[in-house]
PDB file of N, CA and C in Angstrom:
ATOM      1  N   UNK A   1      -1.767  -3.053 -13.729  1.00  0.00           N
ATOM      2  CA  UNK A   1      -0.978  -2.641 -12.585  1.00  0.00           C
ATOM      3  C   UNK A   1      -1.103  -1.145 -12.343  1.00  0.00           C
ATOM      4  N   UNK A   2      -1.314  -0.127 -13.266  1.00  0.00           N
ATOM      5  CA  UNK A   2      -1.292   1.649 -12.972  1.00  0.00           C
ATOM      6  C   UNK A   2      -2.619   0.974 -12.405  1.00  0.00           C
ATOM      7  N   UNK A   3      -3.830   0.858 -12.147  1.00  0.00           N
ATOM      8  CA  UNK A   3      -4.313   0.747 -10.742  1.00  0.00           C
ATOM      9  C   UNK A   3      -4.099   0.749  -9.854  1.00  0.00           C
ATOM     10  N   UNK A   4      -3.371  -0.291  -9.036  1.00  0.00           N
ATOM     11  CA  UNK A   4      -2.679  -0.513  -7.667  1.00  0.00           C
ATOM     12  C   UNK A   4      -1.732   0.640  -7.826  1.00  0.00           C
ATOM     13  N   UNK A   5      -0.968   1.108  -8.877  1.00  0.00           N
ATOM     14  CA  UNK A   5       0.014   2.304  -8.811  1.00  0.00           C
ATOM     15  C   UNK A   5      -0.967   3.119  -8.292  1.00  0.00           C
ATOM     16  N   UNK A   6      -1.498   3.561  -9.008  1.00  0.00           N
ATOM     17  CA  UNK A   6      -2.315   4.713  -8.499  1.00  0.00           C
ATOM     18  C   UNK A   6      -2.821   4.970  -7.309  1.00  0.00           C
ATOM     19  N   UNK A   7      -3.887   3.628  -7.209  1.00  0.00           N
ATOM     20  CA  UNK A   7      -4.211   3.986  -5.160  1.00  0.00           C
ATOM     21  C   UNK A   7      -2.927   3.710  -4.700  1.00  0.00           C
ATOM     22  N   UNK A   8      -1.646   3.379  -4.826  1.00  0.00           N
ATOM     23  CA  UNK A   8      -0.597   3.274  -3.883  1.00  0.00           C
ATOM     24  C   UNK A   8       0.000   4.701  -3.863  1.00  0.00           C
ATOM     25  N   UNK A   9      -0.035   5.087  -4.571  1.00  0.00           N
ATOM     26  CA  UNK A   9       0.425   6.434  -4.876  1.00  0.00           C
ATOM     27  C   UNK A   9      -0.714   7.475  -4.285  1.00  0.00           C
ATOM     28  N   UNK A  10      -1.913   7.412  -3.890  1.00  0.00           N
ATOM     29  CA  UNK A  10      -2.893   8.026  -3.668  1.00  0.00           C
ATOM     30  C   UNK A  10      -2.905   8.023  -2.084  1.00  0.00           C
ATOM     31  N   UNK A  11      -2.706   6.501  -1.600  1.00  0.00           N
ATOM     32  CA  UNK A  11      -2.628   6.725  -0.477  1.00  0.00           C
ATOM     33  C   UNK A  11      -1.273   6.669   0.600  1.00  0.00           C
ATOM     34  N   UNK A  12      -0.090   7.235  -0.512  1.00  0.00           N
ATOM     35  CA  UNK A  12       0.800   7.614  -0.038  1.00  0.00           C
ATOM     36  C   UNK A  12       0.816   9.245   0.625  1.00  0.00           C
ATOM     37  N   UNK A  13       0.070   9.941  -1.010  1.00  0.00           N
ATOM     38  CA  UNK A  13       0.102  11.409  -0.893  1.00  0.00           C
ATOM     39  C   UNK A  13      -0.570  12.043   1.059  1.00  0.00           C
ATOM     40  N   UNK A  14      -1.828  10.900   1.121  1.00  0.00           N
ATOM     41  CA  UNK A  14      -2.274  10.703   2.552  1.00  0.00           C
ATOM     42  C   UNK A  14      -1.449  11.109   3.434  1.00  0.00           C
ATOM     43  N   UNK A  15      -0.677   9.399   3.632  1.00  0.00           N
ATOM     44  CA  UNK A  15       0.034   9.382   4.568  1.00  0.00           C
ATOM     45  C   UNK A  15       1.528  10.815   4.446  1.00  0.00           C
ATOM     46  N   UNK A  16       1.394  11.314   3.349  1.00  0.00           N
ATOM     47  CA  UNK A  16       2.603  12.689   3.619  1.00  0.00           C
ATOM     48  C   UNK A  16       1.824  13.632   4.102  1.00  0.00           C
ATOM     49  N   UNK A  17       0.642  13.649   4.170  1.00  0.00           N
ATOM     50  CA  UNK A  17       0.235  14.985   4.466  1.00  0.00           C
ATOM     51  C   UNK A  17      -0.253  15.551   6.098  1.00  0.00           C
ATOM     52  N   UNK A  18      -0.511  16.448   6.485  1.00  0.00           N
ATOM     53  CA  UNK A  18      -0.295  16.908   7.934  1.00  0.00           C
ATOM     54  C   UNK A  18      -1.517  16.226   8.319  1.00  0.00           C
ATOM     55  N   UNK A  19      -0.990  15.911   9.793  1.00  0.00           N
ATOM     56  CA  UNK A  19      -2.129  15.425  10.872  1.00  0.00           C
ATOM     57  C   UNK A  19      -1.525  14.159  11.813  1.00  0.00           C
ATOM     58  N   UNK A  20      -1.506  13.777  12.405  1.00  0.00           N
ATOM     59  CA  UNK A  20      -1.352  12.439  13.620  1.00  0.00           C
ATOM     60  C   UNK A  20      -1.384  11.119  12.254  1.00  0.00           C
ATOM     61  N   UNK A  21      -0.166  10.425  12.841  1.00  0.00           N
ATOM     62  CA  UNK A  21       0.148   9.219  11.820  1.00  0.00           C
ATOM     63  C   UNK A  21      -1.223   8.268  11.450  1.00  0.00           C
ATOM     64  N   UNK A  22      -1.589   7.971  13.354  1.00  0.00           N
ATOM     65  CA  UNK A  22      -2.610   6.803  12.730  1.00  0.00           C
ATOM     66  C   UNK A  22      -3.786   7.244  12.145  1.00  0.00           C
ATOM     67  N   UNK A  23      -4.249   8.608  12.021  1.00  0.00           N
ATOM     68  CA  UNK A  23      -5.431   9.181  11.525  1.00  0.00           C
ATOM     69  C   UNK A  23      -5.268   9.096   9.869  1.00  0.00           C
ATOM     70  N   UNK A  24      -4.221   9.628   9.346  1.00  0.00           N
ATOM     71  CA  UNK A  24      -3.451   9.491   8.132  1.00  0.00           C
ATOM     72  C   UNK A  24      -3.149   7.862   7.495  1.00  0.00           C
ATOM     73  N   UNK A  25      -2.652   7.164   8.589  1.00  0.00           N
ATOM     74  CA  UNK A  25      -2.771   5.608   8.020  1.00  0.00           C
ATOM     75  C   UNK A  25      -4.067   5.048   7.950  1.00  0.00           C
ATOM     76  N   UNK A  26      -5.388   5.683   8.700  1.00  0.00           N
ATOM     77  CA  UNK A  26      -6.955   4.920   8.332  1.00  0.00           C
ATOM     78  C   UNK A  26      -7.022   5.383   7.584  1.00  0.00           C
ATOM     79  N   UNK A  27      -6.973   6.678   7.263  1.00  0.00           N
ATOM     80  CA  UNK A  27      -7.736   7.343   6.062  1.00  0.00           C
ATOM     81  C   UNK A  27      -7.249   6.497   4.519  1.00  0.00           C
ATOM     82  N   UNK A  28      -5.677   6.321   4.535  1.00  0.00           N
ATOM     83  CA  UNK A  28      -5.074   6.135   3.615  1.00  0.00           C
ATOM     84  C   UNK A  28      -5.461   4.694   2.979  1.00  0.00           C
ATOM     85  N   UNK A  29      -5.720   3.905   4.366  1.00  0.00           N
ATOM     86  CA  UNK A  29      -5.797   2.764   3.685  1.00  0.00           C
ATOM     87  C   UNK A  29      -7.291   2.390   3.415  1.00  0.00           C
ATOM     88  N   UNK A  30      -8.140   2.963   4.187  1.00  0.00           N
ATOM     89  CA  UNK A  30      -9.466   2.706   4.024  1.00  0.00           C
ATOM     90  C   UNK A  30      -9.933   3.366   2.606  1.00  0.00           C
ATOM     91  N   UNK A  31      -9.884   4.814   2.062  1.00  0.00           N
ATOM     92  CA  UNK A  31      -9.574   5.486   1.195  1.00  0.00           C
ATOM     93  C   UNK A  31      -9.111   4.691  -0.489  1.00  0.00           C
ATOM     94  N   UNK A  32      -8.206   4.151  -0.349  1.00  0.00           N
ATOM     95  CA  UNK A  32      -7.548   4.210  -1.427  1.00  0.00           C
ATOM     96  C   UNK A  32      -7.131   2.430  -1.372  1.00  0.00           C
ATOM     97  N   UNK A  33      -7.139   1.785  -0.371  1.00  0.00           N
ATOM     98  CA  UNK A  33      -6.381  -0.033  -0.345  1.00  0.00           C
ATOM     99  C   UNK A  33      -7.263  -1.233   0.328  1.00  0.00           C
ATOM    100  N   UNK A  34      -8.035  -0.489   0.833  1.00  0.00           N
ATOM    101  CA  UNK A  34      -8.707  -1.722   1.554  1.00  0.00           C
ATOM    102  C   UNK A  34      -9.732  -2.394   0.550  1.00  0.00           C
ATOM    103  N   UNK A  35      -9.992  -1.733  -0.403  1.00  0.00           N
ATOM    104  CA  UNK A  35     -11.150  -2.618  -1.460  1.00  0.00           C
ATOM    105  C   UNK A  35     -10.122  -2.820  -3.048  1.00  0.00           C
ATOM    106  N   UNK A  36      -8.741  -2.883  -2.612  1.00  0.00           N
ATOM    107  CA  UNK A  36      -7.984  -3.787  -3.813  1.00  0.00           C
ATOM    108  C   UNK A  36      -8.195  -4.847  -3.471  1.00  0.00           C
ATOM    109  N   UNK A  37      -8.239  -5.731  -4.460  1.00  0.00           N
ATOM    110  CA  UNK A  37      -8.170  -7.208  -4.481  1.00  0.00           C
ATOM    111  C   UNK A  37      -6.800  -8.042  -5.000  1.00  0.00           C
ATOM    112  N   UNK A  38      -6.628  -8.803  -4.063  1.00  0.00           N
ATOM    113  CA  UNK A  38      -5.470  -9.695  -4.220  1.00  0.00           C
ATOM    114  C   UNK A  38      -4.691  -9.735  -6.155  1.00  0.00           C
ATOM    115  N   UNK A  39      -5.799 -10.169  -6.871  1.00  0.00           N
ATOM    116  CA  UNK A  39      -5.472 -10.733  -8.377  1.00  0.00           C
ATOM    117  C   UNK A  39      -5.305  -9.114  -8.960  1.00  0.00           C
ATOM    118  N   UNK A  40      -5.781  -8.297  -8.391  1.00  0.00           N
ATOM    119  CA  UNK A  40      -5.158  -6.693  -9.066  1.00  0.00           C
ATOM    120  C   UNK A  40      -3.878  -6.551  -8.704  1.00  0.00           C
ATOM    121  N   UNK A  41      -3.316  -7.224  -7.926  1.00  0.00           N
ATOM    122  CA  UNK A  41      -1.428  -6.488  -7.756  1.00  0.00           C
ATOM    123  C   UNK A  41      -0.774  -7.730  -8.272  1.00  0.00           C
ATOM    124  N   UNK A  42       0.079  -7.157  -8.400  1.00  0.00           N
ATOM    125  CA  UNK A  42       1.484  -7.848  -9.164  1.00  0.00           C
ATOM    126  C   UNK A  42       1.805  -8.795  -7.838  1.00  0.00           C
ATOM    127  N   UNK A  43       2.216 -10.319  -8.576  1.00  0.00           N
ATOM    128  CA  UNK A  43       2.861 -11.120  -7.484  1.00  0.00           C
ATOM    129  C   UNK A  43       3.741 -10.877  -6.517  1.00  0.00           C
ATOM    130  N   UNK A  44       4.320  -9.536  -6.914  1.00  0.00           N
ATOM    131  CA  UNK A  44       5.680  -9.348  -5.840  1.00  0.00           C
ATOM    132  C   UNK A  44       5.072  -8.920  -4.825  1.00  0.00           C
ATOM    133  N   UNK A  45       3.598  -8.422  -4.654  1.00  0.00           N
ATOM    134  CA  UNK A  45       3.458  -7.445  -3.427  1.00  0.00           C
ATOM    135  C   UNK A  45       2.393  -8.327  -2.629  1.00  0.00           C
ATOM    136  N   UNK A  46       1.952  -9.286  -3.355  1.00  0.00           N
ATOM    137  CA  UNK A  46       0.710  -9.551  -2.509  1.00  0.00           C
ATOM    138  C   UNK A  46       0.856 -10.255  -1.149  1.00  0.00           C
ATOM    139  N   UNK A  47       1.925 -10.818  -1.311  1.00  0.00           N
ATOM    140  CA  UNK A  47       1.551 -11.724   0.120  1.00  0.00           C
ATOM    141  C   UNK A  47       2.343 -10.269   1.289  1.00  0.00           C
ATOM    142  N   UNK A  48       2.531  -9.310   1.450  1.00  0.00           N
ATOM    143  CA  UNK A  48       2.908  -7.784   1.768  1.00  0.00           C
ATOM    144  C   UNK A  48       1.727  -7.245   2.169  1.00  0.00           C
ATOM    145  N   UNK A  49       0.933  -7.391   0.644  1.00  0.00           N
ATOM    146  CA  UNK A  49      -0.397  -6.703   0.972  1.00  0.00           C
ATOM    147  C   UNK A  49      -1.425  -7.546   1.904  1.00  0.00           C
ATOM    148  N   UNK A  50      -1.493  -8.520   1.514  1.00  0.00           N
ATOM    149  CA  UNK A  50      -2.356  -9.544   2.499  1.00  0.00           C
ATOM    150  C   UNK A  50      -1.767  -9.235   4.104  1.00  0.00           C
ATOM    151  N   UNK A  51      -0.530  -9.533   4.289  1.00  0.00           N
ATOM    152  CA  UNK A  51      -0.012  -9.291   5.633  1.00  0.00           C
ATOM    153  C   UNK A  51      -0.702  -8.154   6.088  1.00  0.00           C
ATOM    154  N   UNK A  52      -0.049  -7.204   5.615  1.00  0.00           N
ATOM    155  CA  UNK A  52      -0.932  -5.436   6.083  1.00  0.00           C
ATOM    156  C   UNK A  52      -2.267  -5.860   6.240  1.00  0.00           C
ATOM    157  N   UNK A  53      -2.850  -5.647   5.011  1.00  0.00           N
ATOM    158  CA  UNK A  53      -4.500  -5.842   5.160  1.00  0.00           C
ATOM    159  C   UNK A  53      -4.851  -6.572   6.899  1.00  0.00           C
ATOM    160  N   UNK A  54      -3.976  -8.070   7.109  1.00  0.00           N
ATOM    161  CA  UNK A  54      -4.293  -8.278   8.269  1.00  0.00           C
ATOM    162  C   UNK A  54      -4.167  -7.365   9.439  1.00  0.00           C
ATOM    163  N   UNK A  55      -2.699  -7.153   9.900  1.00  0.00           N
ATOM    164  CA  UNK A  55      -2.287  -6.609  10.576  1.00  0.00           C
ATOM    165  C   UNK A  55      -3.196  -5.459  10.999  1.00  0.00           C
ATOM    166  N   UNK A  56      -3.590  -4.665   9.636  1.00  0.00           N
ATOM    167  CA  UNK A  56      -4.612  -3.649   9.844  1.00  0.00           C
ATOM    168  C   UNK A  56      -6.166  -3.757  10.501  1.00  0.00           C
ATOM    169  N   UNK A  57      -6.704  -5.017  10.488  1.00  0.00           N
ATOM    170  CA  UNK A  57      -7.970  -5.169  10.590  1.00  0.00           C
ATOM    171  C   UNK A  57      -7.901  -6.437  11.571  1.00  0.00           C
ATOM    172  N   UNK A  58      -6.784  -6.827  12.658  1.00  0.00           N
ATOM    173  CA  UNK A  58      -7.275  -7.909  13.448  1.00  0.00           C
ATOM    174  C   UNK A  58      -7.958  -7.172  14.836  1.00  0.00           C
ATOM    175  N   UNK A  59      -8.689  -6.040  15.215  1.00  0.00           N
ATOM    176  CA  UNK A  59      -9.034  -5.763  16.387  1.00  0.00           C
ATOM    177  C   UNK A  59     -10.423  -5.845  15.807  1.00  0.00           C
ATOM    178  N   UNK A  60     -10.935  -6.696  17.226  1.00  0.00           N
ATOM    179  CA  UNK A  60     -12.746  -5.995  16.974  1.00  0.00           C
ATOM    180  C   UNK A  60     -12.924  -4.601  17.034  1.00  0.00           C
ATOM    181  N   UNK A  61     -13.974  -4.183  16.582  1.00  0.00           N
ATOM    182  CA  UNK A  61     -14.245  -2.930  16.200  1.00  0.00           C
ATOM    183  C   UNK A  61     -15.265  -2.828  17.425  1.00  0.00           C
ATOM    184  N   UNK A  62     -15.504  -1.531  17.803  1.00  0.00           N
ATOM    185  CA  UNK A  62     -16.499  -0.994  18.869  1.00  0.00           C
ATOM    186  C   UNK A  62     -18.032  -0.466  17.705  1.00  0.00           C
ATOM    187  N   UNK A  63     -18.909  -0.375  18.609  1.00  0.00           N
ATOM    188  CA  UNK A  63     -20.051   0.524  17.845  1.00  0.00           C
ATOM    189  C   UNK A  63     -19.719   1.591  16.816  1.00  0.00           C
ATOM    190  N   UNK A  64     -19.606   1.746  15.804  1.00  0.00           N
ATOM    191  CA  UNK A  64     -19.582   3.007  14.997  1.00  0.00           C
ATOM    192  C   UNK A  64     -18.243   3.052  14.231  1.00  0.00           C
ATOM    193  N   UNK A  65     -17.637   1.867  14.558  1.00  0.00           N
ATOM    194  CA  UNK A  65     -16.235   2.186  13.592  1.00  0.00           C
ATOM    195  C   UNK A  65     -16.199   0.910  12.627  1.00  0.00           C
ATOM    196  N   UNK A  66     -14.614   1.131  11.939  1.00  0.00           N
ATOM    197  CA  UNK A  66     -14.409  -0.494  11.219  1.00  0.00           C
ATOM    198  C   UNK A  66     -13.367  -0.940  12.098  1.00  0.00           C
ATOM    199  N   UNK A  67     -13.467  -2.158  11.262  1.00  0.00           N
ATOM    200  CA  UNK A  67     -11.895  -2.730  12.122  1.00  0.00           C
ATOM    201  C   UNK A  67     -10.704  -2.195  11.910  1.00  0.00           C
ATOM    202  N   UNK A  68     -10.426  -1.589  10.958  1.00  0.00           N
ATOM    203  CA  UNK A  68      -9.298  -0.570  10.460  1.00  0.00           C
ATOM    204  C   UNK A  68      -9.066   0.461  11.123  1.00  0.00           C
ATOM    205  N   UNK A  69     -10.439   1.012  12.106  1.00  0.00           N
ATOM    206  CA  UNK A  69     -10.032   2.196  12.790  1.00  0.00           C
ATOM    207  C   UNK A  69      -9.673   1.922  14.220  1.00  0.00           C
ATOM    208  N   UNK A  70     -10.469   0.796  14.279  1.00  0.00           N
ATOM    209  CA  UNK A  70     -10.118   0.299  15.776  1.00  0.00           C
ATOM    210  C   UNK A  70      -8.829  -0.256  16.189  1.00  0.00           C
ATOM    211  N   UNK A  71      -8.272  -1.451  14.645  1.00  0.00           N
ATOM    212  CA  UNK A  71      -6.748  -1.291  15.104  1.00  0.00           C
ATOM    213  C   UNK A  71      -5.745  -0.600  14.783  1.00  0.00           C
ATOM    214  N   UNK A  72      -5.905   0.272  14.277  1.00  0.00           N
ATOM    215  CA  UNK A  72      -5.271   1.594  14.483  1.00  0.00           C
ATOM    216  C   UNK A  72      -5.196   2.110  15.320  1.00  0.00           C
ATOM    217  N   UNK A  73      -6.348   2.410  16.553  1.00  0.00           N
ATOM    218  CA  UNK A  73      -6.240   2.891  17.339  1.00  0.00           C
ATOM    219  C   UNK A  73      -5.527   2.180  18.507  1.00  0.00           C
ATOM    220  N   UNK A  74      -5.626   1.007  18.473  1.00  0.00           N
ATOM    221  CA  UNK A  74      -5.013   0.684  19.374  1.00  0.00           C
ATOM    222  C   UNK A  74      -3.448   0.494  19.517  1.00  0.00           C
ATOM    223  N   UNK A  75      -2.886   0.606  18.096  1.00  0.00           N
ATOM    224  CA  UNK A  75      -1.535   0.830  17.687  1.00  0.00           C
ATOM    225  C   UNK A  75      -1.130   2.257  18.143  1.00  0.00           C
ATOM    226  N   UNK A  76       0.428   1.852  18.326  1.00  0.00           N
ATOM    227  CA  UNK A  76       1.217   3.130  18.752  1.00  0.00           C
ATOM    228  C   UNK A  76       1.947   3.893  17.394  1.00  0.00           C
ATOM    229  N   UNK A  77       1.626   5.141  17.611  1.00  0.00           N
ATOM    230  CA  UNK A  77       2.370   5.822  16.640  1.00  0.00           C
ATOM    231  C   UNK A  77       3.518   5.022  16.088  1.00  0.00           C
ATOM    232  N   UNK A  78       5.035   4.611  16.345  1.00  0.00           N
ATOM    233  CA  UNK A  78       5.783   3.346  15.996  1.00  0.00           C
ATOM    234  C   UNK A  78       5.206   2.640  15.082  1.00  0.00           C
ATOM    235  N   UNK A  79       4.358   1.669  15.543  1.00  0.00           N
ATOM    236  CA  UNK A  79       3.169   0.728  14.644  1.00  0.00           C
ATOM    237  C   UNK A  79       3.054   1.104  13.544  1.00  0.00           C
ATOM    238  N   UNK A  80       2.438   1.929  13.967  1.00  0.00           N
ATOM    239  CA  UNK A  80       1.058   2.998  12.644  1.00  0.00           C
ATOM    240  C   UNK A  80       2.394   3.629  11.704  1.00  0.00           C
ATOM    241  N   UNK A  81       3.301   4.301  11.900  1.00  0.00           N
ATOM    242  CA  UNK A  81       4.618   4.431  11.316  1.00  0.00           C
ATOM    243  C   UNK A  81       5.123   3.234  10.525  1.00  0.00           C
ATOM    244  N   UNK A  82       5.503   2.334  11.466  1.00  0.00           N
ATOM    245  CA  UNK A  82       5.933   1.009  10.750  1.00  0.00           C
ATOM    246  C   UNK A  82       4.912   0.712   9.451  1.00  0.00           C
ATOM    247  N   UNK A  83       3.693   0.147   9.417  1.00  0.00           N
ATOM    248  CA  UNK A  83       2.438   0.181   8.686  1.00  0.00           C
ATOM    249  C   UNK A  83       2.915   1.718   7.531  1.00  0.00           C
ATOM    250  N   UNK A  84       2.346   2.525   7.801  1.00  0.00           N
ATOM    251  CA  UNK A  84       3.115   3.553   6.477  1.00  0.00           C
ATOM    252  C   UNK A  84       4.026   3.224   5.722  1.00  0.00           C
ATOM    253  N   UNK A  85       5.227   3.030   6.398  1.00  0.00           N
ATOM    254  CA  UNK A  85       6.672   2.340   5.523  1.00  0.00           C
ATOM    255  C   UNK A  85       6.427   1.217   4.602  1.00  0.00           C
ATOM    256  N   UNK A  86       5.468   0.335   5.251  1.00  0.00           N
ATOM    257  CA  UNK A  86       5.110  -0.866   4.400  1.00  0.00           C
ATOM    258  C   UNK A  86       4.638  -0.430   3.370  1.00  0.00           C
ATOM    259  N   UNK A  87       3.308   0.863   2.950  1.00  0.00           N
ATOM    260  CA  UNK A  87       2.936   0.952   1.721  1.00  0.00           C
ATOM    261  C   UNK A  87       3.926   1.503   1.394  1.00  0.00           C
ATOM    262  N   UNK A  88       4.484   2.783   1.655  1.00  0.00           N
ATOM    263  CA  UNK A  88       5.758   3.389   0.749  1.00  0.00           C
ATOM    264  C   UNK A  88       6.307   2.295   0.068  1.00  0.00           C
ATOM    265  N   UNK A  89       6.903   1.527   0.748  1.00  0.00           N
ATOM    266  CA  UNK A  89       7.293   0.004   0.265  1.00  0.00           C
ATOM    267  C   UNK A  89       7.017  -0.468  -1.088  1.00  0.00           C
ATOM    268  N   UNK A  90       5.728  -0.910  -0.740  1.00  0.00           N
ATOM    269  CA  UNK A  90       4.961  -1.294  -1.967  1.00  0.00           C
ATOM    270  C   UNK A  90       4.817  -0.798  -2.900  1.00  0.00           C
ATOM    271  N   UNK A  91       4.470   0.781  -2.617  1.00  0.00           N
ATOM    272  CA  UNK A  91       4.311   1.587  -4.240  1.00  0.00           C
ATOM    273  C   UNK A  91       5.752   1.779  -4.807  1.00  0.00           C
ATOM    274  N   UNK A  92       7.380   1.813  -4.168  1.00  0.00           N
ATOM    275  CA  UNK A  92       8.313   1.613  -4.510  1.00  0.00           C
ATOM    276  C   UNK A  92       8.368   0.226  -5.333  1.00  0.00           C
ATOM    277  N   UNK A  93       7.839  -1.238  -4.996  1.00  0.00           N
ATOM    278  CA  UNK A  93       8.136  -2.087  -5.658  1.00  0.00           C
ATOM    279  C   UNK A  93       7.099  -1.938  -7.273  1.00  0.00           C
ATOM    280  N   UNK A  94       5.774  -1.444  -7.077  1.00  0.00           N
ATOM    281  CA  UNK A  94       5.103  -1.187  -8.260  1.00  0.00           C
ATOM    282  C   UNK A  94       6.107  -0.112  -9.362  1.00  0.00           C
ATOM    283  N   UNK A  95       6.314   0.912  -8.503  1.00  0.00           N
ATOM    284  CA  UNK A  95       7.104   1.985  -9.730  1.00  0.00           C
ATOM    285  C   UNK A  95       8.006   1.160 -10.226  1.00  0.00           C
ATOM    286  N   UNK A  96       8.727   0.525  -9.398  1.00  0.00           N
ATOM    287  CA  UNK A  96       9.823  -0.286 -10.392  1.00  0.00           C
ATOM    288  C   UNK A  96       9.611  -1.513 -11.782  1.00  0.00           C
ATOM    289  N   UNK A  97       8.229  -2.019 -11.025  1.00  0.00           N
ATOM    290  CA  UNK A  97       7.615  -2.891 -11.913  1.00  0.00           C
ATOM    291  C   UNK A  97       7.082  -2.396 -12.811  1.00  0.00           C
ATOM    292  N   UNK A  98       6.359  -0.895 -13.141  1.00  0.00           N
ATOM    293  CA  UNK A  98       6.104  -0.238 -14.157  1.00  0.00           C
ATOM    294  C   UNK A  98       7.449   0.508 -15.148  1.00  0.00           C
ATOM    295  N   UNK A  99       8.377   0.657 -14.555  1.00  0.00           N
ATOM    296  CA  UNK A  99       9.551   1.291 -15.018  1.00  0.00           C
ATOM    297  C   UNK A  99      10.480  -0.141 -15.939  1.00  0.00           C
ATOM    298  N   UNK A 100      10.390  -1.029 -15.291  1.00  0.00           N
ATOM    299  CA  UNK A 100      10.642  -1.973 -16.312  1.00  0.00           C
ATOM    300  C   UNK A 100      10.113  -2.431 -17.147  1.00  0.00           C
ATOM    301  N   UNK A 101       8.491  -2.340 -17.321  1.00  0.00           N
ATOM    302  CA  UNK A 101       7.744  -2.285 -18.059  1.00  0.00           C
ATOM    303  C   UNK A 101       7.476  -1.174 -19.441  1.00  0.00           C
ATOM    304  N   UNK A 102       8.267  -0.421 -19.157  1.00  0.00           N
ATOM    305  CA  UNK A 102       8.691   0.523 -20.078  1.00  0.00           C
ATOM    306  C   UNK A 102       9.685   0.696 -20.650  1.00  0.00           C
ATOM    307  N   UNK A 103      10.830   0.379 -20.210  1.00  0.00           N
ATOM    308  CA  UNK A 103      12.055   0.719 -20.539  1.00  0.00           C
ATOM    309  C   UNK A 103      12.471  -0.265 -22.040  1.00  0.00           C
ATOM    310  N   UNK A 104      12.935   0.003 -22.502  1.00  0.00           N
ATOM    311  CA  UNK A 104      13.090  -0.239 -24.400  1.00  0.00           C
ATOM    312  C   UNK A 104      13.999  -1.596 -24.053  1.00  0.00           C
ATOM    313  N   UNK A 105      13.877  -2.825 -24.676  1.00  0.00           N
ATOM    314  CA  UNK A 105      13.934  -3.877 -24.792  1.00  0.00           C
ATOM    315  C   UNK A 105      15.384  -3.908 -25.956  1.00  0.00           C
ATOM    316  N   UNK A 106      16.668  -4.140 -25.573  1.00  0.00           N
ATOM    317  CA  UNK A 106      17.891  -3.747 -26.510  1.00  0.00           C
ATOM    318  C   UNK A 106      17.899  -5.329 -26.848  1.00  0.00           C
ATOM    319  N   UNK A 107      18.410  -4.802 -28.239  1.00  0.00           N
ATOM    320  CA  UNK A 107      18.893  -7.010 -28.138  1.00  0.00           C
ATOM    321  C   UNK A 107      20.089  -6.759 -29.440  1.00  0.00           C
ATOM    322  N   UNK A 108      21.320  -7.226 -29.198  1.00  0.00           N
ATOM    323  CA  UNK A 108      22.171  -7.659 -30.149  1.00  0.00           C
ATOM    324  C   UNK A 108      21.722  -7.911 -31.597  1.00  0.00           C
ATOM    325  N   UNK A 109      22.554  -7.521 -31.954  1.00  0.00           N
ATOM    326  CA  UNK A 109      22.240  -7.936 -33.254  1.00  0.00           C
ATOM    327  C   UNK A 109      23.587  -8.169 -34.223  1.00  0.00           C
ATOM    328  N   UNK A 110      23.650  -9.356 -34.731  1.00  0.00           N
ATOM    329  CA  UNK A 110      25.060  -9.776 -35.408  1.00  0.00           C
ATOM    330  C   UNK A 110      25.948  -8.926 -36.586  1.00  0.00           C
ATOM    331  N   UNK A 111      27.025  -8.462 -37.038  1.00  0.00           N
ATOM    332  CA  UNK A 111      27.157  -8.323 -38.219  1.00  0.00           C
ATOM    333  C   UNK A 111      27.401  -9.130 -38.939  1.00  0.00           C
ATOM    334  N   UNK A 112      27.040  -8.693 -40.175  1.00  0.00           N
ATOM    335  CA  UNK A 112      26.808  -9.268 -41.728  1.00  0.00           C
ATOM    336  C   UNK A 112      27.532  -9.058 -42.493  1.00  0.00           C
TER     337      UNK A 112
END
């Protein structure tokens, strides 16, 4: 799972950084999410991630682009916003899934 943490976290830092949303949401996801594979994330996120992945790539593409840039482009800032929130999203549900994955395992124990 620190895989998917990582590009989620990678292409968060993206999407915080200066420039026009949807330029920041191709980069981010093309960059860092579009070549995860389903069986690399944790069950909680995938059918999330599959959604996006679609959402992101249902426009035909013109000469010289992908489909990621094309429907992006045709999305409105809103959209392309909405789409951001979704990964924030996600790398929120991974940190938590790594944070429980760490946290020390207490268990009762009787006296004698």
């Amino acid at each position: 799972m620190s895989s998917a943490w990582e590009n989620f976290f990678a292409a968060t830092l993206v999407l915080a950084s200066a420039g026009p949303i949807k330029h920041r949401l191709a980069e981010a996801f093309r960059e860092h999410l579009a070549d995860l594979e389903e069986d690399e994330l944790p069950r909680e996120i995938r059918d999330e991630f599959t959604s996006l992945s679609s959402t992101l790539s249902c426009v035909r593409p013109m000469r010289g682009e992908t489909a990621v840039q094309a429907t992006v482009r045709k999305m409105s800032d809103s959209e392309a916003g909405g789409c951001a929130v979704r990964i924030v999203g996600m790398l929120g549900v991974l940190a938590r899934l790594q944070a429980a994955q760490r946290a020390p395992k207490l268990r009762a124990v009787g006296e004698d």
